[in-house]
N, C-alpha and C. Protein backbone atom coordinates (compact mmCIF):
# COMPACT_ATOMS: atom_id res chain seq x y z
N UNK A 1 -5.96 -11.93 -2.67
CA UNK A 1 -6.87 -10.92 -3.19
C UNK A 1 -6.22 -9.53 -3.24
N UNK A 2 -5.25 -8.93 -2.74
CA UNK A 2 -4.68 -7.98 -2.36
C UNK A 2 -3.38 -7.93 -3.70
N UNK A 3 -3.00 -9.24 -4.23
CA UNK A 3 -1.64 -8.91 -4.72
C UNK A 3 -2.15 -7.80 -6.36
N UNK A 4 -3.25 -8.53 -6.60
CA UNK A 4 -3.79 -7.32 -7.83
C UNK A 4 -4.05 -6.13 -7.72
N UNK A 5 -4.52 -6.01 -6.13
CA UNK A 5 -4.76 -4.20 -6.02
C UNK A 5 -3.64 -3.66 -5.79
N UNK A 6 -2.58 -4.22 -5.20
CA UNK A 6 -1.64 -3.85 -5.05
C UNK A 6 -0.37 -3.41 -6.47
N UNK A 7 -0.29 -4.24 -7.10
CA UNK A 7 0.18 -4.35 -8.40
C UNK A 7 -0.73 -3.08 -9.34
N UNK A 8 -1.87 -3.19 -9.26
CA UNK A 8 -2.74 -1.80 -10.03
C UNK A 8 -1.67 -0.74 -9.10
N UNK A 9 -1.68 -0.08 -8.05
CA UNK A 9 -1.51 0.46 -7.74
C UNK A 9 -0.06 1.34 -7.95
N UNK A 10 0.89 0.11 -8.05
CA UNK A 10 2.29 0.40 -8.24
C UNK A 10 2.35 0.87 -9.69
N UNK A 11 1.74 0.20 -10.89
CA UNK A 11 1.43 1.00 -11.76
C UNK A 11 0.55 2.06 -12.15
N UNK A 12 -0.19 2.74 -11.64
CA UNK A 12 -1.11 3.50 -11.98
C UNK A 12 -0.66 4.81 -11.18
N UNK A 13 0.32 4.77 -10.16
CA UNK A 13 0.66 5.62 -8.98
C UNK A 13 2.45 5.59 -8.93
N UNK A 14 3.06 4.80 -9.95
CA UNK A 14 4.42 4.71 -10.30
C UNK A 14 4.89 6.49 -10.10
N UNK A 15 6.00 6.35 -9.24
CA UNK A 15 6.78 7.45 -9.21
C UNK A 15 5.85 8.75 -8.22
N UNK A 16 4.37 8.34 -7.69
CA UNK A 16 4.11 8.56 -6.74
C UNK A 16 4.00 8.20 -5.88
N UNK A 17 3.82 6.73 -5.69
CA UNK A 17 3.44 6.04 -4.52
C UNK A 17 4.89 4.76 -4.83
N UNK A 18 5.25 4.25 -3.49
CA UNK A 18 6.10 3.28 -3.78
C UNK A 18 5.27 2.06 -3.15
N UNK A 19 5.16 0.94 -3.75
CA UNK A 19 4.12 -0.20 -3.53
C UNK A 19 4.85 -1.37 -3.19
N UNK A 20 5.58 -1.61 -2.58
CA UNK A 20 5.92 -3.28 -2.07
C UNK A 20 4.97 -4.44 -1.89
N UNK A 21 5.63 -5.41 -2.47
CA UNK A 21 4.50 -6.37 -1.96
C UNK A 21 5.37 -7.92 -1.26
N UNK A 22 4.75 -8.26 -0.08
CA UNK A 22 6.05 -9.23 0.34
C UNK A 22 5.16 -10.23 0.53
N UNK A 23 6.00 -11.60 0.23
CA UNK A 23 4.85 -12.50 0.05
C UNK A 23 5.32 -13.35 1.73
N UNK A 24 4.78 -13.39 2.72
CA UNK A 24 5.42 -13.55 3.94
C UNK A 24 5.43 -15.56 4.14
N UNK A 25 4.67 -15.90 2.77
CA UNK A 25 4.63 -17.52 2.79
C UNK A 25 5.92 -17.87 2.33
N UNK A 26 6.55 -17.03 1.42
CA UNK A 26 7.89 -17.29 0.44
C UNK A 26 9.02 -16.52 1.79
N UNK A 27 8.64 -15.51 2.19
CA UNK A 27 9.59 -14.87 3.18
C UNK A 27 9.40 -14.35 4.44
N UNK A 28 9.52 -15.33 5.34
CA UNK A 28 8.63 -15.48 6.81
C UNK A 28 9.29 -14.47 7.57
N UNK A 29 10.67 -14.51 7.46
CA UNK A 29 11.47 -13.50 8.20
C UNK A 29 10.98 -11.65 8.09
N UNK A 30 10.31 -11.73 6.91
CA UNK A 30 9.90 -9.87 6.28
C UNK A 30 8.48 -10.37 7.55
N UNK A 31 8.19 -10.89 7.48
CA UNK A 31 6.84 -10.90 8.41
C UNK A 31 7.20 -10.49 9.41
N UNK A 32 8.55 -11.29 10.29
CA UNK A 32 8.46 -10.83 11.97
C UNK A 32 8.85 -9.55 11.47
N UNK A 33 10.25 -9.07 10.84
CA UNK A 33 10.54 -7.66 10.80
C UNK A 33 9.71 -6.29 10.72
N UNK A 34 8.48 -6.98 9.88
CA UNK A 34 7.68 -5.80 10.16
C UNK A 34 6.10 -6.09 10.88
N UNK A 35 6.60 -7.12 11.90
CA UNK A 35 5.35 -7.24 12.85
C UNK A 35 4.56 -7.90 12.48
N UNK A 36 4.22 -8.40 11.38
CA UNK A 36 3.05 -8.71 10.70
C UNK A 36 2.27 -10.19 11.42
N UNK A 37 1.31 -10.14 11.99
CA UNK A 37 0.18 -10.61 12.78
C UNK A 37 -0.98 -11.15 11.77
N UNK A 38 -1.34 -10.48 10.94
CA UNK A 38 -2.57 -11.39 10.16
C UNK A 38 -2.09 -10.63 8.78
N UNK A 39 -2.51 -11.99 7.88
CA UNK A 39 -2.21 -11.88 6.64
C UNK A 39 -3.59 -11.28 5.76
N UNK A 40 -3.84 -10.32 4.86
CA UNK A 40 -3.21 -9.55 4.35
C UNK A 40 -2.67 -8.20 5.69
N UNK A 41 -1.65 -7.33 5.52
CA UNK A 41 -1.38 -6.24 6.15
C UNK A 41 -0.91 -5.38 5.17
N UNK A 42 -1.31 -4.34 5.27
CA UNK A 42 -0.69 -2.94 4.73
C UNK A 42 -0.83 -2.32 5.56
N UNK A 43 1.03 -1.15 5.11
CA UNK A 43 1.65 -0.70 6.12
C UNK A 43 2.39 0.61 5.40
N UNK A 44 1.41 1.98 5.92
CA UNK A 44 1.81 3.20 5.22
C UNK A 44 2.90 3.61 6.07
N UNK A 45 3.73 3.93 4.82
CA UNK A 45 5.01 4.68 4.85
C UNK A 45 4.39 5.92 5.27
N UNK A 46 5.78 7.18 5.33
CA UNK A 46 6.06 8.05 4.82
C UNK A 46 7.17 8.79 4.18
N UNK A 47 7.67 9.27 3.20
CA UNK A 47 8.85 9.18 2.72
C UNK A 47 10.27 9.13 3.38
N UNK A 48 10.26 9.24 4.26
CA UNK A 48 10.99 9.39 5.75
C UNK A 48 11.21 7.91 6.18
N UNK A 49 10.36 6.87 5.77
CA UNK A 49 10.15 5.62 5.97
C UNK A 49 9.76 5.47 7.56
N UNK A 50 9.10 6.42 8.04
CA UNK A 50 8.10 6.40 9.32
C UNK A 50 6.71 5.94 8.65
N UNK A 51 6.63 4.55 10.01
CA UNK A 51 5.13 4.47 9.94
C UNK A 51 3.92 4.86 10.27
N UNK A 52 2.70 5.56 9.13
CA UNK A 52 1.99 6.18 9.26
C UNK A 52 0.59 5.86 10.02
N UNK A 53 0.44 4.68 9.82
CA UNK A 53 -1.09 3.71 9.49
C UNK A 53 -0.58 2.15 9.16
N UNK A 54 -1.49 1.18 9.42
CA UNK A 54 -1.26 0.15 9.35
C UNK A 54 -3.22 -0.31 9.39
N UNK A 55 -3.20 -1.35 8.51
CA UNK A 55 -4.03 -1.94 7.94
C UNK A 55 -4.47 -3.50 8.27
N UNK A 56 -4.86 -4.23 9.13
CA UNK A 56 -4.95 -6.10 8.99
C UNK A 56 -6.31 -6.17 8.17
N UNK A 57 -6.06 -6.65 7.09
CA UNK A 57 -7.46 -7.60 6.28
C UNK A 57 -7.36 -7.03 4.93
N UNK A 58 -8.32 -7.35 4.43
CA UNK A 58 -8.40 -7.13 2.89
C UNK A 58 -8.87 -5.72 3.07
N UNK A 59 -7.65 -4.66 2.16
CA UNK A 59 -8.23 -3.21 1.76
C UNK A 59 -8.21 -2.93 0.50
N UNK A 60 -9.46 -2.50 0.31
CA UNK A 60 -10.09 -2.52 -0.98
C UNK A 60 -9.42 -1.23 -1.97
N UNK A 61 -8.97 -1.23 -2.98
CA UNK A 61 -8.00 0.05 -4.01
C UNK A 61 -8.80 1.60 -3.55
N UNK A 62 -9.72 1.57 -3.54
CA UNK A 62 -10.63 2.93 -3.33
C UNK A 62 -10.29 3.28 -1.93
N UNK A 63 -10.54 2.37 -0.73
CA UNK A 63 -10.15 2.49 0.07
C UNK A 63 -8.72 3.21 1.04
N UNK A 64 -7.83 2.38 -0.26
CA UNK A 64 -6.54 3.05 -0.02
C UNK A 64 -5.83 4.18 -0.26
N UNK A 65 -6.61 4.69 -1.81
CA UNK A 65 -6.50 5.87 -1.89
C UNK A 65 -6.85 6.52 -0.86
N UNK A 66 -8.08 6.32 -0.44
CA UNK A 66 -9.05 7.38 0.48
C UNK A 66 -7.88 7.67 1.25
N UNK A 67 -7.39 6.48 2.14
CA UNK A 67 -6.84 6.67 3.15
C UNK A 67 -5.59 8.00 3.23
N UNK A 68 -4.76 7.42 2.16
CA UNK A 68 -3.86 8.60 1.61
C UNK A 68 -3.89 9.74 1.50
N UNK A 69 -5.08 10.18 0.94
CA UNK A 69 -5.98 11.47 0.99
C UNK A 69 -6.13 12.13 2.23
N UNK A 70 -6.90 11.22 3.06
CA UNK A 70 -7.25 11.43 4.73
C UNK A 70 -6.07 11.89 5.33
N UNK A 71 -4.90 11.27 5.22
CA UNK A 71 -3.50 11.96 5.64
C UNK A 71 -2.45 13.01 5.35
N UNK A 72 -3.49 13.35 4.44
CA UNK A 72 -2.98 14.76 3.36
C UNK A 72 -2.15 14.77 2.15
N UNK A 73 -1.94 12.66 1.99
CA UNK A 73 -0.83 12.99 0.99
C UNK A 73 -1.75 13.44 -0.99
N UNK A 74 -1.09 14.31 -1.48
CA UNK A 74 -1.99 14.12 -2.51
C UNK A 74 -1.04 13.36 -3.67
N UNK A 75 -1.32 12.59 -4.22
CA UNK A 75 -1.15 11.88 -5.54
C UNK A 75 -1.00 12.08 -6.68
N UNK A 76 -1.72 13.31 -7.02
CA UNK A 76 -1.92 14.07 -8.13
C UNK A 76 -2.99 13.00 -8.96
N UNK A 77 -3.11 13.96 -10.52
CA UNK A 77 -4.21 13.27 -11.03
C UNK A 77 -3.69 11.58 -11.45
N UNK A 78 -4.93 10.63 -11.91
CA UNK A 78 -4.38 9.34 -12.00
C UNK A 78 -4.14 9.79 -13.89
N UNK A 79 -3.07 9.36 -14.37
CA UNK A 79 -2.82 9.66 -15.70
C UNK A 79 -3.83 8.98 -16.34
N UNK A 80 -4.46 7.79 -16.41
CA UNK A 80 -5.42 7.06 -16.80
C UNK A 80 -6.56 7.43 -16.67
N UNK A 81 -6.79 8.64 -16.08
CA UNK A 81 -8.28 9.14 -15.49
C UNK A 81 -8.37 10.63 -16.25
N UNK A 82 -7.23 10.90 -16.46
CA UNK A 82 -7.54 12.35 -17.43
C UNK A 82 -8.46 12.30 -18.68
N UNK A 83 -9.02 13.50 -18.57
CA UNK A 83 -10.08 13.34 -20.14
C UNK A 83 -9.51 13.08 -20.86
């Protein structure tokens, strides 16, 4: 459920946001490396590649923005959302 919001995201936020998506069934090893305990996880960066926030379960696209927001990063406008 996650790989579509995720994928919206990398395009709609391209060159603002960097969006990985690791599939931990195809690559078990990215799982231990970054801890990963329950499947779905998201796991905020910061450009620094320090971790900010971390996520277990399904997070919903609105959600994630929010979150981003909440941490001060701003995004700028969504190009798709301009009048």
């Amino acid at each position: 459920m996650m790989a579509p919001i995720l994928e919206s995201l990398k395009t709609e936020y391209a060159g603002r946001m960097n969006v990985e998506f690791i599939d931990v069934w195809i690559n078990p090893d990215a799982g231990k490396q970054y801890g990963i305990q329950i499947i779905p996880t998201q796991i905020f960066y910061d450009a620094k590649g320090k971790e900010l926030f971390r996520h277990e379960g399904f997070y919903a696209k609105g959600d994630i923005l929010k979150k981003w927001k909440e941490m001060g990063v701003d995004l700028g406008v969504n190009p798709s959302q301009k009048p």
